[in-house]
PDB file of N, CA and C in Angstrom:
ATOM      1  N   UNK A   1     -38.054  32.292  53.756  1.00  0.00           N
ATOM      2  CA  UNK A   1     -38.665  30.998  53.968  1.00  0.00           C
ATOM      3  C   UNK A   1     -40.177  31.054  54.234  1.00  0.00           C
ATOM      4  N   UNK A   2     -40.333  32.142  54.883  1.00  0.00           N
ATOM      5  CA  UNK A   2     -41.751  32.233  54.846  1.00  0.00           C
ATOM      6  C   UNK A   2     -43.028  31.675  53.606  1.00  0.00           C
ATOM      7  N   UNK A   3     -42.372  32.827  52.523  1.00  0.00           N
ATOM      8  CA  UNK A   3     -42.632  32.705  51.405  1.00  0.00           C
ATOM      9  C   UNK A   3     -42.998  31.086  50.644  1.00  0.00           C
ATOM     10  N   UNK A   4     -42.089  30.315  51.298  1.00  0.00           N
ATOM     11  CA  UNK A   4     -41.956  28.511  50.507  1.00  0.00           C
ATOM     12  C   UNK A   4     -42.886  28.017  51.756  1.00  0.00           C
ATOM     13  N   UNK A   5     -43.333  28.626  52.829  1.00  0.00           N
ATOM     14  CA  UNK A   5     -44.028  27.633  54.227  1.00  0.00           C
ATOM     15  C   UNK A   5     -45.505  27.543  53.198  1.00  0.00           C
ATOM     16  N   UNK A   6     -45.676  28.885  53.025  1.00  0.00           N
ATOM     17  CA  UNK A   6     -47.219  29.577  52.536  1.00  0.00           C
ATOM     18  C   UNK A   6     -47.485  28.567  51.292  1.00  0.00           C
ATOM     19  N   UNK A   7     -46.590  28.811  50.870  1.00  0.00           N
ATOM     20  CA  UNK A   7     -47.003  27.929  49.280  1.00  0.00           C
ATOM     21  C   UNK A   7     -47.052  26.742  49.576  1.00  0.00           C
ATOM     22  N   UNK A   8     -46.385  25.536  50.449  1.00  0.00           N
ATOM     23  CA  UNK A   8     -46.732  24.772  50.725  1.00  0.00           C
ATOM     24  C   UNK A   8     -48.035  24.075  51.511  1.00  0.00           C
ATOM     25  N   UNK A   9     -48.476  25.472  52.556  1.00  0.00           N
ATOM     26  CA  UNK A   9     -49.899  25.301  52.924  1.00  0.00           C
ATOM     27  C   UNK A   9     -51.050  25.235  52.138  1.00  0.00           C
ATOM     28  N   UNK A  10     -50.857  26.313  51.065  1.00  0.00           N
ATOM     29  CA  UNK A  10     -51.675  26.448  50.032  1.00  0.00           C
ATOM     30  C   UNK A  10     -51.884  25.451  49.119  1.00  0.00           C
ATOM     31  N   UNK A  11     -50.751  25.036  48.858  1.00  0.00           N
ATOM     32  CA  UNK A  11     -50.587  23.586  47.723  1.00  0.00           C
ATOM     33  C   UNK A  11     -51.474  22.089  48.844  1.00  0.00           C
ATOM     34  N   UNK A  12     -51.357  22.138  49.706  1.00  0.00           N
ATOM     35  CA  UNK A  12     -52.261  20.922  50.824  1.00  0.00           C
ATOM     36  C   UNK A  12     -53.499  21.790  50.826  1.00  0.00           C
ATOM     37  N   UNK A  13     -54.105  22.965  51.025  1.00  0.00           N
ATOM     38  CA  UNK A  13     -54.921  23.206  50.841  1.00  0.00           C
ATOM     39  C   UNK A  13     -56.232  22.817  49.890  1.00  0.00           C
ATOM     40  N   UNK A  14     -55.246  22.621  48.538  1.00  0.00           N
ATOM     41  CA  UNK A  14     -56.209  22.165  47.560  1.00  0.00           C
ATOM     42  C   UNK A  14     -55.971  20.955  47.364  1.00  0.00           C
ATOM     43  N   UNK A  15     -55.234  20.511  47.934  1.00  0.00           N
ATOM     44  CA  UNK A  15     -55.180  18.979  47.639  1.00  0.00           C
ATOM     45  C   UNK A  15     -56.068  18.258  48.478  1.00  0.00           C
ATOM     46  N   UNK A  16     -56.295  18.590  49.648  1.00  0.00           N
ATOM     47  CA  UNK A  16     -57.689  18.597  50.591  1.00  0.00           C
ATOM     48  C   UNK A  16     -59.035  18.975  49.718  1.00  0.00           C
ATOM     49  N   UNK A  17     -59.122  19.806  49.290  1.00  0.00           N
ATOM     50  CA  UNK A  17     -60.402  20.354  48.741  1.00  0.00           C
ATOM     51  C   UNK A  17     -60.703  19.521  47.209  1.00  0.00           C
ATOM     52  N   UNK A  18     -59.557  19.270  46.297  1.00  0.00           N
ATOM     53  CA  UNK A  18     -59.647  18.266  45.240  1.00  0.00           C
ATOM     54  C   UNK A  18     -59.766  16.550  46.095  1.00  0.00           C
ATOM     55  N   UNK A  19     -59.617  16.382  47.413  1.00  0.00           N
ATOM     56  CA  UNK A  19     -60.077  14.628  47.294  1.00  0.00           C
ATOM     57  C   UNK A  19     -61.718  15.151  47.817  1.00  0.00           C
ATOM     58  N   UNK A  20     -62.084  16.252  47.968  1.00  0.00           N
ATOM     59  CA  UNK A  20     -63.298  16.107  48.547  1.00  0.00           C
ATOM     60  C   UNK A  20     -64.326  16.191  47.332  1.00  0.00           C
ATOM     61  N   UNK A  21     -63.890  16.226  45.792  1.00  0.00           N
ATOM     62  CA  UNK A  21     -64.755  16.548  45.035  1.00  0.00           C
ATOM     63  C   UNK A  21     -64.891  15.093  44.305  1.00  0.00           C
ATOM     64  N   UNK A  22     -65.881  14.851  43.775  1.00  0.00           N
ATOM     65  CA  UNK A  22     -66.370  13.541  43.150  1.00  0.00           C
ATOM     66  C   UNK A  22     -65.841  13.788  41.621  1.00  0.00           C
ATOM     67  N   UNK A  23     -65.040  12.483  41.043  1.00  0.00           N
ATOM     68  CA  UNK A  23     -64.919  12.222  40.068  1.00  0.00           C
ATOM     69  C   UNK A  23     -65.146  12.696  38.590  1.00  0.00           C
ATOM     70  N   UNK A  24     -66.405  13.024  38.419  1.00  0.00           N
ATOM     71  CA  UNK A  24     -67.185  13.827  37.598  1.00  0.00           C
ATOM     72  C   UNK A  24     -66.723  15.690  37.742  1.00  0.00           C
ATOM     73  N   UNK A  25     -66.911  16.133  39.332  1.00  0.00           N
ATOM     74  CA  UNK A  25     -66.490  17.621  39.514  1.00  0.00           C
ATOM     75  C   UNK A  25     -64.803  17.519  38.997  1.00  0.00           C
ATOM     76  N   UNK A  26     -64.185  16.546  39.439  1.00  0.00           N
ATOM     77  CA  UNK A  26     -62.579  16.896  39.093  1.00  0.00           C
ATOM     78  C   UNK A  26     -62.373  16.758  37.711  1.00  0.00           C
ATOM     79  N   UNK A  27     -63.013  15.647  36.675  1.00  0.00           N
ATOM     80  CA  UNK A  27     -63.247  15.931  35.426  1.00  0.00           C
ATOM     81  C   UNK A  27     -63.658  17.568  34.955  1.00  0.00           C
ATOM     82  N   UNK A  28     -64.807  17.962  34.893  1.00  0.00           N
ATOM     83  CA  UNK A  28     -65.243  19.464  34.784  1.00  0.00           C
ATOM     84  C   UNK A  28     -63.952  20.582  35.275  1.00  0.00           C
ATOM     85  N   UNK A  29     -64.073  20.093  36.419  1.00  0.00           N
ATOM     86  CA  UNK A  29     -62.746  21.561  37.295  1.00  0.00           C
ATOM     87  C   UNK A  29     -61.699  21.371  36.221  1.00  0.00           C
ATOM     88  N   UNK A  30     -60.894  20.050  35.795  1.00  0.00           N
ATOM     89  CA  UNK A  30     -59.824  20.164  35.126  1.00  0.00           C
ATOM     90  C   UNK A  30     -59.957  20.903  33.228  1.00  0.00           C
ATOM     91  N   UNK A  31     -61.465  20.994  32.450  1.00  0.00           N
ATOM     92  CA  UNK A  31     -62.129  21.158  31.546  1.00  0.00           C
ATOM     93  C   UNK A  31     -61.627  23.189  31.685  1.00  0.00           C
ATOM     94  N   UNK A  32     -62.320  23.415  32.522  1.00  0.00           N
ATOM     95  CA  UNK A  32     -62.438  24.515  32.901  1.00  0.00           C
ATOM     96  C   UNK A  32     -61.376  25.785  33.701  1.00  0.00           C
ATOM     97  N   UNK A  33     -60.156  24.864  33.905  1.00  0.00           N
ATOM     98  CA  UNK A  33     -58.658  25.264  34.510  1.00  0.00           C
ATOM     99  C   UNK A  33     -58.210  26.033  33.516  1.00  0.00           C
ATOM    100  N   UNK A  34     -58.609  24.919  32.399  1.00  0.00           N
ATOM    101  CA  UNK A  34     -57.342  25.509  31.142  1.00  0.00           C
ATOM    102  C   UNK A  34     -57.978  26.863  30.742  1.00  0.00           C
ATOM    103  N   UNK A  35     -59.148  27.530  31.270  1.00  0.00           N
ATOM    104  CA  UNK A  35     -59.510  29.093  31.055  1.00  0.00           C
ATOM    105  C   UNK A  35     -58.831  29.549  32.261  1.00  0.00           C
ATOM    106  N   UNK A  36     -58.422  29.484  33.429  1.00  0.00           N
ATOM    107  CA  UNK A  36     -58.143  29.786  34.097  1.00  0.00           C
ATOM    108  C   UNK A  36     -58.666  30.004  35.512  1.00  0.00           C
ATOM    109  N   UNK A  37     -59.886  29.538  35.447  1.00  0.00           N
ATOM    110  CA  UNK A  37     -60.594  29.175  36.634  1.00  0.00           C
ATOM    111  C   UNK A  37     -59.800  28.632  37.663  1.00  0.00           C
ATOM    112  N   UNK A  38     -60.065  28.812  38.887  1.00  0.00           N
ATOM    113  CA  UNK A  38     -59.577  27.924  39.943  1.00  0.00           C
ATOM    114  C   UNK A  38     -60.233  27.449  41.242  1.00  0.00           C
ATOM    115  N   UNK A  39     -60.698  26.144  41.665  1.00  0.00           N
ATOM    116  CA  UNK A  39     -61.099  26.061  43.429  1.00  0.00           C
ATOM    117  C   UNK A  39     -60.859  26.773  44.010  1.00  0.00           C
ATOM    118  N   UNK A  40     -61.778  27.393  44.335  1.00  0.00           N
ATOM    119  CA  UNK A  40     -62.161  28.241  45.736  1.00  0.00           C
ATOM    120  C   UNK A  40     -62.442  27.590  47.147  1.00  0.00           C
ATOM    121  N   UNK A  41     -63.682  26.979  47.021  1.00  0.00           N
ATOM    122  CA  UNK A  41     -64.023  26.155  47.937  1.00  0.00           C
ATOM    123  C   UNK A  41     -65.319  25.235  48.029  1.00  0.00           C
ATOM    124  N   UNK A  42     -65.311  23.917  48.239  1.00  0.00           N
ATOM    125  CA  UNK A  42     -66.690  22.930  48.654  1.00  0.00           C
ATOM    126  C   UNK A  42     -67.881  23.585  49.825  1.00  0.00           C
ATOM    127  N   UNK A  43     -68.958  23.541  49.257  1.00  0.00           N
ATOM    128  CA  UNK A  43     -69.890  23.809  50.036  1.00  0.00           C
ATOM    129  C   UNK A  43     -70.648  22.536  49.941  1.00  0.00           C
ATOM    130  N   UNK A  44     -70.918  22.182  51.512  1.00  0.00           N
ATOM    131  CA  UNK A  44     -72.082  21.330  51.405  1.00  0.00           C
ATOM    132  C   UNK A  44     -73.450  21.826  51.349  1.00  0.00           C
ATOM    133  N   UNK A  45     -74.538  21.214  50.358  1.00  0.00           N
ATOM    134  CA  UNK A  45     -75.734  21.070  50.131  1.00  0.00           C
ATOM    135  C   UNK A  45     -76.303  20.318  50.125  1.00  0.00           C
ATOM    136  N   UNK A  46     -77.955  20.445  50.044  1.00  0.00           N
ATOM    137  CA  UNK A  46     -78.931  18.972  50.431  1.00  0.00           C
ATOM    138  C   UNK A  46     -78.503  18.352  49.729  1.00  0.00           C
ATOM    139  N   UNK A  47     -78.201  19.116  48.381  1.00  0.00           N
ATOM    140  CA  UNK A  47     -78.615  18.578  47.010  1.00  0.00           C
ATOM    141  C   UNK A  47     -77.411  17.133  47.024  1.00  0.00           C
ATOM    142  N   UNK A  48     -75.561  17.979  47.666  1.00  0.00           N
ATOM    143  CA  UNK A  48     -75.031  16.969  47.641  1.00  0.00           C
ATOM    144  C   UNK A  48     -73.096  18.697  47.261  1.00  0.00           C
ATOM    145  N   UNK A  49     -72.560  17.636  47.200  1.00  0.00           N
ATOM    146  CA  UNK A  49     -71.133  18.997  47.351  1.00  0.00           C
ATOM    147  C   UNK A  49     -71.152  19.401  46.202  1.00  0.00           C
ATOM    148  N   UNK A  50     -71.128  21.073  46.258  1.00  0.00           N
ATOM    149  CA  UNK A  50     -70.902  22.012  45.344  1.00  0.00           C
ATOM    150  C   UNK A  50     -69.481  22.563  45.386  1.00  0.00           C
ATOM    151  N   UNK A  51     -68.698  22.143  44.004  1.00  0.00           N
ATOM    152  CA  UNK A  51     -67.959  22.966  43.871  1.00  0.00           C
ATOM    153  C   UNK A  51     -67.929  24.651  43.301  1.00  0.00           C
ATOM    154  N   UNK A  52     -66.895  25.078  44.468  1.00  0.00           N
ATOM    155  CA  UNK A  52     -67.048  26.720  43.536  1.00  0.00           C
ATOM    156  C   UNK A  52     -65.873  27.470  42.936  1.00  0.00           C
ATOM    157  N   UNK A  53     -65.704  27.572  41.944  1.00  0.00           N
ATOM    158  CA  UNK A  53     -64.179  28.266  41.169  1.00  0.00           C
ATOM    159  C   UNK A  53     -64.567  29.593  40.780  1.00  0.00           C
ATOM    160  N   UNK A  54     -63.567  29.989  40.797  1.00  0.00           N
ATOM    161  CA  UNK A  54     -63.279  31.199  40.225  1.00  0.00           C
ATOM    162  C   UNK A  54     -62.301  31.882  39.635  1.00  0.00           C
ATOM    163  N   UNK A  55     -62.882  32.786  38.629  1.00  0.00           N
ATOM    164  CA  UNK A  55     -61.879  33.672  37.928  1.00  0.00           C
ATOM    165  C   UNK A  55     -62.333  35.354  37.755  1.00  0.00           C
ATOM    166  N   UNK A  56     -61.181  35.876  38.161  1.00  0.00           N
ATOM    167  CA  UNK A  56     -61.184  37.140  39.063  1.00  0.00           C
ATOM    168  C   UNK A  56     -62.715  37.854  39.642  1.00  0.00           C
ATOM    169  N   UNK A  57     -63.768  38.301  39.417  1.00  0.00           N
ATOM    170  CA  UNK A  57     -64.848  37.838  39.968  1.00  0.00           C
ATOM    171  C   UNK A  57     -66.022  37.678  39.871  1.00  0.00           C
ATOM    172  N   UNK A  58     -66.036  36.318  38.892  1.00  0.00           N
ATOM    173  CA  UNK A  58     -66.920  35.530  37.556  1.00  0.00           C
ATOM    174  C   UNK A  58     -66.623  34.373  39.071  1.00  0.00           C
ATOM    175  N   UNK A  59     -68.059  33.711  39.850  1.00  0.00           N
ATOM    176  CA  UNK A  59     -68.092  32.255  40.226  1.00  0.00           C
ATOM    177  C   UNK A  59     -68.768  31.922  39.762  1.00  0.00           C
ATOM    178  N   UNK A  60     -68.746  30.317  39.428  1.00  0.00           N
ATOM    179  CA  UNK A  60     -69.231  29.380  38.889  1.00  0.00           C
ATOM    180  C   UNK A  60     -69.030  28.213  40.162  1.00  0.00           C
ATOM    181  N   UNK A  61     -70.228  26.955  39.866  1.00  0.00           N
ATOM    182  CA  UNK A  61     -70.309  26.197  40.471  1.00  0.00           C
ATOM    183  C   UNK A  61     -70.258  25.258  39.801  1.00  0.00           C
ATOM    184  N   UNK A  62     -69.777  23.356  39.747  1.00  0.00           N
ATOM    185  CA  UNK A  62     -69.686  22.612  39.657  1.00  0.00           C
ATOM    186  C   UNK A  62     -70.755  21.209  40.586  1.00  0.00           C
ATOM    187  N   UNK A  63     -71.519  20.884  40.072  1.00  0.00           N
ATOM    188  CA  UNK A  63     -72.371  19.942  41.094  1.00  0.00           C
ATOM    189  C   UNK A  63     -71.866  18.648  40.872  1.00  0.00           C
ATOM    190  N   UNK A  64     -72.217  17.659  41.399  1.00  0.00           N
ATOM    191  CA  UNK A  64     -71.608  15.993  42.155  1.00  0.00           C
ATOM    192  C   UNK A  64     -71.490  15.769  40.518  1.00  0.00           C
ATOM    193  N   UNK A  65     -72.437  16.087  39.604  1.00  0.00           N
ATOM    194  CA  UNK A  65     -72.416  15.516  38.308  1.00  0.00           C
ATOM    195  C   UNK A  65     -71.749  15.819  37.742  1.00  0.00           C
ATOM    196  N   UNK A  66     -70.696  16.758  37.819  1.00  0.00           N
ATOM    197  CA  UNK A  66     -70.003  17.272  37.033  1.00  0.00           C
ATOM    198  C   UNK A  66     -70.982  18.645  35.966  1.00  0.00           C
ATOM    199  N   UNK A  67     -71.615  19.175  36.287  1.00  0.00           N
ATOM    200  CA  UNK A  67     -72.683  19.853  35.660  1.00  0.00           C
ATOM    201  C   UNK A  67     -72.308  21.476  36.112  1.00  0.00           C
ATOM    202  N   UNK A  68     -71.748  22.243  34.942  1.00  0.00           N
ATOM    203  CA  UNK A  68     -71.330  23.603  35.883  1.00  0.00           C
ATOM    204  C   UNK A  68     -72.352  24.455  35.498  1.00  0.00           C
ATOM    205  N   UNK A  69     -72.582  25.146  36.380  1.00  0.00           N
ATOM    206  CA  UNK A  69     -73.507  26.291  36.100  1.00  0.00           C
ATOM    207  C   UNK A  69     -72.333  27.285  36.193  1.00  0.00           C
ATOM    208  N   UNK A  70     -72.635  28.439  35.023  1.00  0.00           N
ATOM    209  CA  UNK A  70     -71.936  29.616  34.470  1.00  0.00           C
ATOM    210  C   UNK A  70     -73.260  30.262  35.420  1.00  0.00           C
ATOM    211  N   UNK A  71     -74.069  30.255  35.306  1.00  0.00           N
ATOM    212  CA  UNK A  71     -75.176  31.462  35.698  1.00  0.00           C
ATOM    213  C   UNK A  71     -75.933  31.053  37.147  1.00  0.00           C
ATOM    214  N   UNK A  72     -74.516  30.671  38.338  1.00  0.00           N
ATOM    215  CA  UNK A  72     -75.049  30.213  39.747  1.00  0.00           C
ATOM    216  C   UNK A  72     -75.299  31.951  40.390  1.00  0.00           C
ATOM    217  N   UNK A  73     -76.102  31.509  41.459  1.00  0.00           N
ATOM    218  CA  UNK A  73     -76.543  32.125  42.297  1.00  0.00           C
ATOM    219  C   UNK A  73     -75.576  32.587  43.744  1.00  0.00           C
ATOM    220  N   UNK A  74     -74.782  32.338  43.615  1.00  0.00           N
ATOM    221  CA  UNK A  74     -73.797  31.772  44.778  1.00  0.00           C
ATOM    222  C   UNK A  74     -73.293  33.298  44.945  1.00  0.00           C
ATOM    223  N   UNK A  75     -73.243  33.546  46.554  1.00  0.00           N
ATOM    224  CA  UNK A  75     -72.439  35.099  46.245  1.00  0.00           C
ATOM    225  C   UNK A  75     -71.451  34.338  47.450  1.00  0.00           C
ATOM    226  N   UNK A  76     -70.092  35.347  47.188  1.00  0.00           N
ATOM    227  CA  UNK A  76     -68.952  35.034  47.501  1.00  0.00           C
ATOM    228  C   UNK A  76     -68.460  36.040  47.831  1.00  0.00           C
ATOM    229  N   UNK A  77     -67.927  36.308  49.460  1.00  0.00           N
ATOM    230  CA  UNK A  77     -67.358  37.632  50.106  1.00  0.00           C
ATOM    231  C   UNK A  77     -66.191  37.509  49.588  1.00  0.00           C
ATOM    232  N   UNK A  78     -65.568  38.985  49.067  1.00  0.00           N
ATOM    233  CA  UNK A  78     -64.617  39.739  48.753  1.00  0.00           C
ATOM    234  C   UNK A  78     -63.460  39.352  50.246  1.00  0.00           C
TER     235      UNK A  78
END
C-alpha cells in the first residue's frame, strides 16, 4: 500500500503545480509531453512564473507566454 499512498501524493503534486501555471505554459507543457518532457517545478521570477521540465538531464523552461527556451540557463540539483 505504500506503493498506491506515493503515487497518489505524486499525482496531487502535479496537479498543484499544473493550476499554478498560466494557460499559455499548460498549452506549451502539453506540446512538449508528447517528447517526453515532464514538470519539475514553478519558480517564481520578477519577470513572472517559470516553468521547468525535464527530460533525463536536458531542462528547459516555459515562461507566462508560453515561450520555451531549449537553451535556459537554469541549473537544477541532482
Amino acid at each position: 500500500m505504500p506503493e498506491e499512498r506515493r503515487k497518489v501524493e505524486v499525482e496531487a503534486k502535479i496537479k498543484k503545480l499544473l493550476n499554478e501555471l498560466s494557460v499559455a505554459q499548460q498549452c506549451s507543457l502539453s506540446e512538449i509531453s508528447s517528447f517526453g518532457y515532464t514538470l519539475s517545478f514553478v519558480r517564481e521570477t520578477p519577470e513572472g512564473k517559470l516553468a521547468v521540465v525535464q527530460l533525463n538531464d536536458t531542462a528547459i523552461t516555459i515562461d507566462e507566454e508560453g515561450e520555451i527556451d531549449h537553451n535556459s540557463s537554469i541549473k537544477v540539483r541532482s
